[in-house]
N, C-alpha and C. Protein backbone atom coordinates (compact mmCIF):
# COMPACT_ATOMS: atom_id res chain seq x y z
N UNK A 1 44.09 7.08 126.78
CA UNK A 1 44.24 6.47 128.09
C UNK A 1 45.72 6.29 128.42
N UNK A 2 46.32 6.17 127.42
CA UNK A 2 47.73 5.86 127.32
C UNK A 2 48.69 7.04 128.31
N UNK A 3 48.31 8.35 127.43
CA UNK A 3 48.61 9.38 128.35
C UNK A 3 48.31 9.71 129.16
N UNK A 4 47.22 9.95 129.36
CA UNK A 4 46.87 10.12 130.90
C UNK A 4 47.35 9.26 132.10
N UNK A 5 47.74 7.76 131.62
CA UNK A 5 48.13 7.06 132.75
C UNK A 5 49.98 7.50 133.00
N UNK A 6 50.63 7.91 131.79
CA UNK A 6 51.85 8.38 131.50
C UNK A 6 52.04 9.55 132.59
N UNK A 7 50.85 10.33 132.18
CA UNK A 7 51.07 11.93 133.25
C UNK A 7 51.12 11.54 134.19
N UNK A 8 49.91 10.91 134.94
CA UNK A 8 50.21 10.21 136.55
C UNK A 8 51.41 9.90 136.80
N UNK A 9 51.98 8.74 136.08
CA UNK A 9 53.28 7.98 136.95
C UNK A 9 54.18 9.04 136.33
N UNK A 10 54.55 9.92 135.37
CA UNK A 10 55.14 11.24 135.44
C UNK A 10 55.22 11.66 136.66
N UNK A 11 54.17 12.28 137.28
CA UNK A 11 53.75 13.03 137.70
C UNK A 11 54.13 12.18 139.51
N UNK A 12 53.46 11.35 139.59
CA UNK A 12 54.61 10.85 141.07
C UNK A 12 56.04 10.40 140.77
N UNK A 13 56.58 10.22 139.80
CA UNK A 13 57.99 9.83 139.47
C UNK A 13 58.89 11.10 139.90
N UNK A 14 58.18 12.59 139.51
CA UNK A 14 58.60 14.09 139.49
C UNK A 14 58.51 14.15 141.24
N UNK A 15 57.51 14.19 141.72
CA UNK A 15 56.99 13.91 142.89
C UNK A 15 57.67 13.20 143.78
N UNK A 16 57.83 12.54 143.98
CA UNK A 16 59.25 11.83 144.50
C UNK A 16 60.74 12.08 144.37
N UNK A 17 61.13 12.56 143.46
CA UNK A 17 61.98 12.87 143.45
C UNK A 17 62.74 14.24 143.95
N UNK A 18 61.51 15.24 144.30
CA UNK A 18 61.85 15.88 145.00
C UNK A 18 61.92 16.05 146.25
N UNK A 19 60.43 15.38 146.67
CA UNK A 19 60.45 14.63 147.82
C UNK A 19 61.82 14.09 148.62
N UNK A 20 62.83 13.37 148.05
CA UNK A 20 64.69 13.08 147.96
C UNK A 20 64.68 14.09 148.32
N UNK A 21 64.98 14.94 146.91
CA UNK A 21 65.86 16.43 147.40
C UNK A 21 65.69 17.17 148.88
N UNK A 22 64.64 16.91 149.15
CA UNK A 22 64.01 18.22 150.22
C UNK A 22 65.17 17.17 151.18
N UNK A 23 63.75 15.62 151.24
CA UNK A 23 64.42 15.45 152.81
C UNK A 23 66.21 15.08 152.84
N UNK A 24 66.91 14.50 151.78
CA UNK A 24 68.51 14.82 151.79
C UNK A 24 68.69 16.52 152.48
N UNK A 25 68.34 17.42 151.90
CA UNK A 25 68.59 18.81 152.27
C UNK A 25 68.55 18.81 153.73
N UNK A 26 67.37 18.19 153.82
CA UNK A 26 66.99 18.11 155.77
C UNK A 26 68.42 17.33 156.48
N UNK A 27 68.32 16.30 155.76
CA UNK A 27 69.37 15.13 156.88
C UNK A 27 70.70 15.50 156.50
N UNK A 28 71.21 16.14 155.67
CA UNK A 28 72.92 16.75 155.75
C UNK A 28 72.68 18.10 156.74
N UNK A 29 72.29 18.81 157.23
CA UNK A 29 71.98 19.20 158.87
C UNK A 29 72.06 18.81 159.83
N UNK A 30 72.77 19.24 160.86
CA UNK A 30 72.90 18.33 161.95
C UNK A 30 71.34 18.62 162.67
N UNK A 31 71.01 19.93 162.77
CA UNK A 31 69.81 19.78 163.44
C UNK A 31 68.60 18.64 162.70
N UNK A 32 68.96 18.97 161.75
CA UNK A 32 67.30 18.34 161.15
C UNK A 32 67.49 17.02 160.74
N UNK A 33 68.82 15.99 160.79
CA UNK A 33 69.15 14.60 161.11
C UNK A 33 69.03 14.62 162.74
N UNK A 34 69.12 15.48 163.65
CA UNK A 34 68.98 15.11 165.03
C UNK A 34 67.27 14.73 165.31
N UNK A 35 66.72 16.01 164.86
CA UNK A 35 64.91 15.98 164.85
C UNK A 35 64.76 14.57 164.49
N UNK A 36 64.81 14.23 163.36
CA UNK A 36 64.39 13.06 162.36
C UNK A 36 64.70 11.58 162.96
N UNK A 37 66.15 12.15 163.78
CA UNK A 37 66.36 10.66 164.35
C UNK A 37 65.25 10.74 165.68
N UNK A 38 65.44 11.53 166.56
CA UNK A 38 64.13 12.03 167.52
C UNK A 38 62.56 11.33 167.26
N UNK A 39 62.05 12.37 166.07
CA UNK A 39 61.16 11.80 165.60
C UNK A 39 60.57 10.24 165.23
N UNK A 40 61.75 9.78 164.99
CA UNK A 40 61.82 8.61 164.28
C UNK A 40 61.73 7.47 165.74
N UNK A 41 62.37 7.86 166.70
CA UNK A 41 62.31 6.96 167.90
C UNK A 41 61.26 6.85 168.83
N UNK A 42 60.64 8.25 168.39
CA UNK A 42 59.22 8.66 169.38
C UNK A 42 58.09 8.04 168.52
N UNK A 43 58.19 8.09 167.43
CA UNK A 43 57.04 7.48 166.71
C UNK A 43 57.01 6.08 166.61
N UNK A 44 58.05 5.18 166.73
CA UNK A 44 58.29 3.91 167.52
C UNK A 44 58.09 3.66 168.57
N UNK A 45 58.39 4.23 169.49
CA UNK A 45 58.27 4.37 170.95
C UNK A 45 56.79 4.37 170.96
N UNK A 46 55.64 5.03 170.24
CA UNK A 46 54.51 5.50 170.45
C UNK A 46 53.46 4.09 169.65
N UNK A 47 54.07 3.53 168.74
CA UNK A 47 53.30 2.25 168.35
C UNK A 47 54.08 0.98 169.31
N UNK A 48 55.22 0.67 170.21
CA UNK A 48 55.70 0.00 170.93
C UNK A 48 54.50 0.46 172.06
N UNK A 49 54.50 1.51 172.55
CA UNK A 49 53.44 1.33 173.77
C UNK A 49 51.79 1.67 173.86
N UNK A 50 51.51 1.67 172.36
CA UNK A 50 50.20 1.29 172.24
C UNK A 50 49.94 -0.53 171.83
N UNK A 51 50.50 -0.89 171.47
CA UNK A 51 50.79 -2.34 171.07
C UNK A 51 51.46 -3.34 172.66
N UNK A 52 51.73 -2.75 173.95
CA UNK A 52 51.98 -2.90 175.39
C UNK A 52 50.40 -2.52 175.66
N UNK A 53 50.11 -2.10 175.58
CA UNK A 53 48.65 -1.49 175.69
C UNK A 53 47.32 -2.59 175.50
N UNK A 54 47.74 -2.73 174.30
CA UNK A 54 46.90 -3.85 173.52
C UNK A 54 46.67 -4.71 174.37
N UNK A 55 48.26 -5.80 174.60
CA UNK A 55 48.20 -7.03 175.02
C UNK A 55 47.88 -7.10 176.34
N UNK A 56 47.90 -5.67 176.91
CA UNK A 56 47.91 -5.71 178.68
C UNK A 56 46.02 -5.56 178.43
N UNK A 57 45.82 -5.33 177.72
CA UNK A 57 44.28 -4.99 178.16
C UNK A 57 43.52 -6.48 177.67
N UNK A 58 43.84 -6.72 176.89
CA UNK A 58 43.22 -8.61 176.65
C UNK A 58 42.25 -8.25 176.24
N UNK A 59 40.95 -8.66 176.96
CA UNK A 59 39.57 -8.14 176.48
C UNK A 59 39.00 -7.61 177.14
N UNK A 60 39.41 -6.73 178.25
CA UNK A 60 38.82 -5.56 179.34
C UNK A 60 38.38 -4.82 178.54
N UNK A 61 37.97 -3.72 179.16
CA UNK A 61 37.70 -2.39 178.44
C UNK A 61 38.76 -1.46 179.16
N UNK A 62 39.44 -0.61 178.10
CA UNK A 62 40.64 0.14 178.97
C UNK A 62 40.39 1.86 178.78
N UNK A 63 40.69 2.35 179.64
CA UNK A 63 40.22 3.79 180.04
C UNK A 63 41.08 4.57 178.77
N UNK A 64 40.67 5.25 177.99
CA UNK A 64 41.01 6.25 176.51
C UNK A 64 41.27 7.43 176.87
N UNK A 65 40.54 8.10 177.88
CA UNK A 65 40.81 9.39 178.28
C UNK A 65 40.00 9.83 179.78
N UNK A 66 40.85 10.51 180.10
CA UNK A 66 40.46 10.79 181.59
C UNK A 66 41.16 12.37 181.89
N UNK A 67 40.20 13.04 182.43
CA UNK A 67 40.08 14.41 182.74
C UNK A 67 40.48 15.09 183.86
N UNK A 68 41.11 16.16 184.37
CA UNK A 68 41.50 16.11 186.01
C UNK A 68 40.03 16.22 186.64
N UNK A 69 39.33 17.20 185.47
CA UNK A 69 37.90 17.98 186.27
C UNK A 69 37.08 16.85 186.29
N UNK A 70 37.24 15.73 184.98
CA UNK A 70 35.45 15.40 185.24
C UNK A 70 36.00 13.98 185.45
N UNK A 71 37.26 13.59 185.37
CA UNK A 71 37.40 12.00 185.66
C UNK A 71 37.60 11.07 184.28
N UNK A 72 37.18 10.00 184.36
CA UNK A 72 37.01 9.26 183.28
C UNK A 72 36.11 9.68 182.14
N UNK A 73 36.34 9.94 180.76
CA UNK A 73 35.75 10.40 179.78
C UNK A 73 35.18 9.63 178.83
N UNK A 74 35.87 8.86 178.97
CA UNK A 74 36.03 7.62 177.28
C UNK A 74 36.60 6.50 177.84
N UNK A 75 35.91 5.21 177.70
CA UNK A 75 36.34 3.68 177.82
C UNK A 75 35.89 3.31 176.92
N UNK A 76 36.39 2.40 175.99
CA UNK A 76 36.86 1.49 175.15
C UNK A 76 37.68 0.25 175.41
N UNK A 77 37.62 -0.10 173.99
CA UNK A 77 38.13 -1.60 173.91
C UNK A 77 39.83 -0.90 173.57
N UNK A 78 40.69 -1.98 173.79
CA UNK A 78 41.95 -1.93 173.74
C UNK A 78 42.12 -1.91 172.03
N UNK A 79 41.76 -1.99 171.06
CA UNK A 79 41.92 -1.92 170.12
C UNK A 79 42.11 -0.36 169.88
N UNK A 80 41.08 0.37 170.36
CA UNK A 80 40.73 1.79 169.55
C UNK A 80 42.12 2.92 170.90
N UNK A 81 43.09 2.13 170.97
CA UNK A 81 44.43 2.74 171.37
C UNK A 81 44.84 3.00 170.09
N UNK A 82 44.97 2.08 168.86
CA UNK A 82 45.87 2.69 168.00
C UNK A 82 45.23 3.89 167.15
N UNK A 83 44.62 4.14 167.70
CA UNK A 83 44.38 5.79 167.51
C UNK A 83 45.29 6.44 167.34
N UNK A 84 45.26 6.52 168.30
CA UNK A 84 46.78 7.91 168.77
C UNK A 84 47.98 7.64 168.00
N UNK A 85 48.43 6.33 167.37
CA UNK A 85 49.46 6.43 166.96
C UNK A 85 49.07 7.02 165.58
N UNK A 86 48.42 6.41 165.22
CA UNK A 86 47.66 6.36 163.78
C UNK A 86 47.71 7.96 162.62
N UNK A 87 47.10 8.07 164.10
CA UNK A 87 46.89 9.65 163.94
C UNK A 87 48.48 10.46 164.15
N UNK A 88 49.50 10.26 164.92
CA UNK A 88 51.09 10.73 165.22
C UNK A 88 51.06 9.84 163.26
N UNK A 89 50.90 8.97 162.95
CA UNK A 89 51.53 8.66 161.28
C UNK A 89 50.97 9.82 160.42
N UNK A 90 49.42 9.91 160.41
CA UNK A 90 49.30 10.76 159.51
C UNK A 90 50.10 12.26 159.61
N UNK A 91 49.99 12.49 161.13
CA UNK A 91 50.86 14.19 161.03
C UNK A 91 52.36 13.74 160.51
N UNK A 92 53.05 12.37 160.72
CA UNK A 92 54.38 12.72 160.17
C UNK A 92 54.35 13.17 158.75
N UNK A 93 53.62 12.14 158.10
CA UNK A 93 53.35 12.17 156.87
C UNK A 93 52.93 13.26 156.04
N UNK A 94 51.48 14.09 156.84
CA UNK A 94 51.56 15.36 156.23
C UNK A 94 52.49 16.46 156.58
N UNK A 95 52.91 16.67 157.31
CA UNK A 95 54.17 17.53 157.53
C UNK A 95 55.56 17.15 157.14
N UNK A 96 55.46 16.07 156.26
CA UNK A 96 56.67 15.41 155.38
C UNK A 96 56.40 16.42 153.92
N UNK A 97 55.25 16.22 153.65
CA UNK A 97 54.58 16.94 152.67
C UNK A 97 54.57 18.59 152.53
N UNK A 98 54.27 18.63 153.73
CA UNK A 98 54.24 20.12 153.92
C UNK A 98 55.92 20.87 153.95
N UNK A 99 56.95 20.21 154.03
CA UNK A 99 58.17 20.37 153.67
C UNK A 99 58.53 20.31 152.35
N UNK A 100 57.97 19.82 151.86
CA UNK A 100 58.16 19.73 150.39
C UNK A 100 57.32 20.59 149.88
N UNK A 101 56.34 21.19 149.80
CA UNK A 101 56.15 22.23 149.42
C UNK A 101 56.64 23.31 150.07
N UNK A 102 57.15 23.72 151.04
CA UNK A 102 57.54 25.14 151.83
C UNK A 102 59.14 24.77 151.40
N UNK A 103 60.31 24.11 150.00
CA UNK A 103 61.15 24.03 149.80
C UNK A 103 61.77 24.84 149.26
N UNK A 104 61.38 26.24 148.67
CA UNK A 104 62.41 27.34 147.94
C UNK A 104 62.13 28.37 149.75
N UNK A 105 61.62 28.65 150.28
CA UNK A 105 61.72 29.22 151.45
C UNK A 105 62.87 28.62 152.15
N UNK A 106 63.13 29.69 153.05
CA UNK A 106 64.69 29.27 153.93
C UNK A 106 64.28 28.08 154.79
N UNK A 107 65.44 27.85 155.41
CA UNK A 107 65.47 26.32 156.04
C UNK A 107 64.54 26.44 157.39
N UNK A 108 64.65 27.57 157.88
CA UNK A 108 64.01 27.34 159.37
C UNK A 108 62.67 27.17 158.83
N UNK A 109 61.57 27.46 158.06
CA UNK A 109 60.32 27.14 158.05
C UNK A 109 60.35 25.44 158.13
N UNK A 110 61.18 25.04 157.51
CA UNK A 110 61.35 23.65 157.33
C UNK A 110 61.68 22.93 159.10
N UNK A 111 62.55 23.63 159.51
CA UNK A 111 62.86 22.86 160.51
C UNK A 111 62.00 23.31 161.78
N UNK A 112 61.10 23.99 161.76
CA UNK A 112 59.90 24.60 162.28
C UNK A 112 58.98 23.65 162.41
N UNK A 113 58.48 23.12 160.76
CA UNK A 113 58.03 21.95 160.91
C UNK A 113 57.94 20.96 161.21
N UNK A 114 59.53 20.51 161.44
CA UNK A 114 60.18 19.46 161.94
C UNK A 114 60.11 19.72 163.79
N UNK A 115 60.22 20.56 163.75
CA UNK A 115 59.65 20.83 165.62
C UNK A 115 58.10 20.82 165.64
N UNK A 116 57.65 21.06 164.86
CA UNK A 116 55.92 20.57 165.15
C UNK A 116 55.70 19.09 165.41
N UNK A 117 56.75 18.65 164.20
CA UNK A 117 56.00 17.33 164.10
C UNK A 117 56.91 16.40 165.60
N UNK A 118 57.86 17.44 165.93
CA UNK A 118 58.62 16.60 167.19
C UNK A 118 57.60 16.81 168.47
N UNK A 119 57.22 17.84 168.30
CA UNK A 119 55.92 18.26 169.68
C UNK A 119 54.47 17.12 169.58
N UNK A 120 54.27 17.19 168.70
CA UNK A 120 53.33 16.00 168.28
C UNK A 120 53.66 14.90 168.48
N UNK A 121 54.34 14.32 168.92
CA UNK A 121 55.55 13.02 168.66
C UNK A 121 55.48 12.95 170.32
N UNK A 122 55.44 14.02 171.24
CA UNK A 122 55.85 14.08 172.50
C UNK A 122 54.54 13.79 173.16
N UNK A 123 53.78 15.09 172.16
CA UNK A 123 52.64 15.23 173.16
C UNK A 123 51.93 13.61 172.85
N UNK A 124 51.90 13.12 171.85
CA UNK A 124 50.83 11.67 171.98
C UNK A 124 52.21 10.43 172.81
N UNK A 125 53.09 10.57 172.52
CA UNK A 125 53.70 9.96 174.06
C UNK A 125 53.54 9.78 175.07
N UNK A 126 53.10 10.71 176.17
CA UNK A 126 52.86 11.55 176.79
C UNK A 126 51.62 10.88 177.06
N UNK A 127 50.47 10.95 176.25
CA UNK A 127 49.60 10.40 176.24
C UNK A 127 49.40 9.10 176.62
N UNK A 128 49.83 8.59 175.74
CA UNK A 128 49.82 6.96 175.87
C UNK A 128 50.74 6.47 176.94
N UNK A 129 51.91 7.12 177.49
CA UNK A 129 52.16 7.29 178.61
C UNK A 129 51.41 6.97 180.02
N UNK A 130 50.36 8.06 179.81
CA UNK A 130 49.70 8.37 180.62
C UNK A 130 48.71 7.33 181.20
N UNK A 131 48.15 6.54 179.79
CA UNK A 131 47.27 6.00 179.83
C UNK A 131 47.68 4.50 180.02
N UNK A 132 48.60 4.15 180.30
CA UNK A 132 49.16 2.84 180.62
C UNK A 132 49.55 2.99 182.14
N UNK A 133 49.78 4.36 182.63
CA UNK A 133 50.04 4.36 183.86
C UNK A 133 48.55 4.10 184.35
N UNK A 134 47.30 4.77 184.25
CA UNK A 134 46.11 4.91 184.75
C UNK A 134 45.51 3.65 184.88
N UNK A 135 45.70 3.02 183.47
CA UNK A 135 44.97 1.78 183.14
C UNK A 135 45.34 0.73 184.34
N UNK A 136 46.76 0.80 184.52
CA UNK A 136 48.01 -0.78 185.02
C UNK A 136 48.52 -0.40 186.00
N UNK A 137 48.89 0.74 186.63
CA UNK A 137 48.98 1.05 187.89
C UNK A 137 48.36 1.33 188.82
């Protein structure tokens, strides 16, 4: 039991530490410290106005999605907003991951990723955007 618990914390100790390497590699770049700071403000920006969201809706039910063709799609409670962010954490997170493995490949796959995860970052903005205008205006 001894070892096996040894290999594990091995095994994320190794894991982490490259994890460092990659994203240092990323942030001595000017592009991929620009993304990251980007990223980093939109994914704030995106739990700041689902959490505006929250408190503006009290205990209404607030409109989730709405369609040009068919109109209103989805109403809910103001809680099930943090969806969208939730979901913008997990893609940072797996495409944090997914950099770390795509790390002996050249840099643009990397910073490829880093534009995915900035488009993702926009597009649920965008969203929640949207949906504070619909809801409150």
């Amino acid at each position: 039991m001894k070892l096996f618990l040894s290999k594990i914390i091995n095994y994320f100790y190794l894991a982490g530490q490259a994890w460092q390497v990659v994203w240092s590699d990323i942030w001595h770049e000017l592009t991929g410290r620009t993304l990251i700071i980007i990223n980093g403000i939109l994914w704030i920006g995106s739990w700041a106005i689902a959490t505006i969201l929250y408190f503006l809706g009290g205990s209404k039910l607030l409109i989730l999605h709405y369609n040009i063709h068919f109109g209103i799609d989805l109403i809910g409670r103001p809680a099930m907003i943090y969806w969208l962010p939730l979901g913008l954490t997990v893609a940072i997170v797996v495409n944090s991951f997914l950099s770390l493995a795509h790390y002996p490949v050249p840099r643009q796959l990397r910073l490829v990723i880093l534009v995915g995860t900035l488009l993702v970052s926009v597009l649920v903005n965008v969203a929640l955007g949207s949906l504070l205008f619909i809801n409150f205006y």
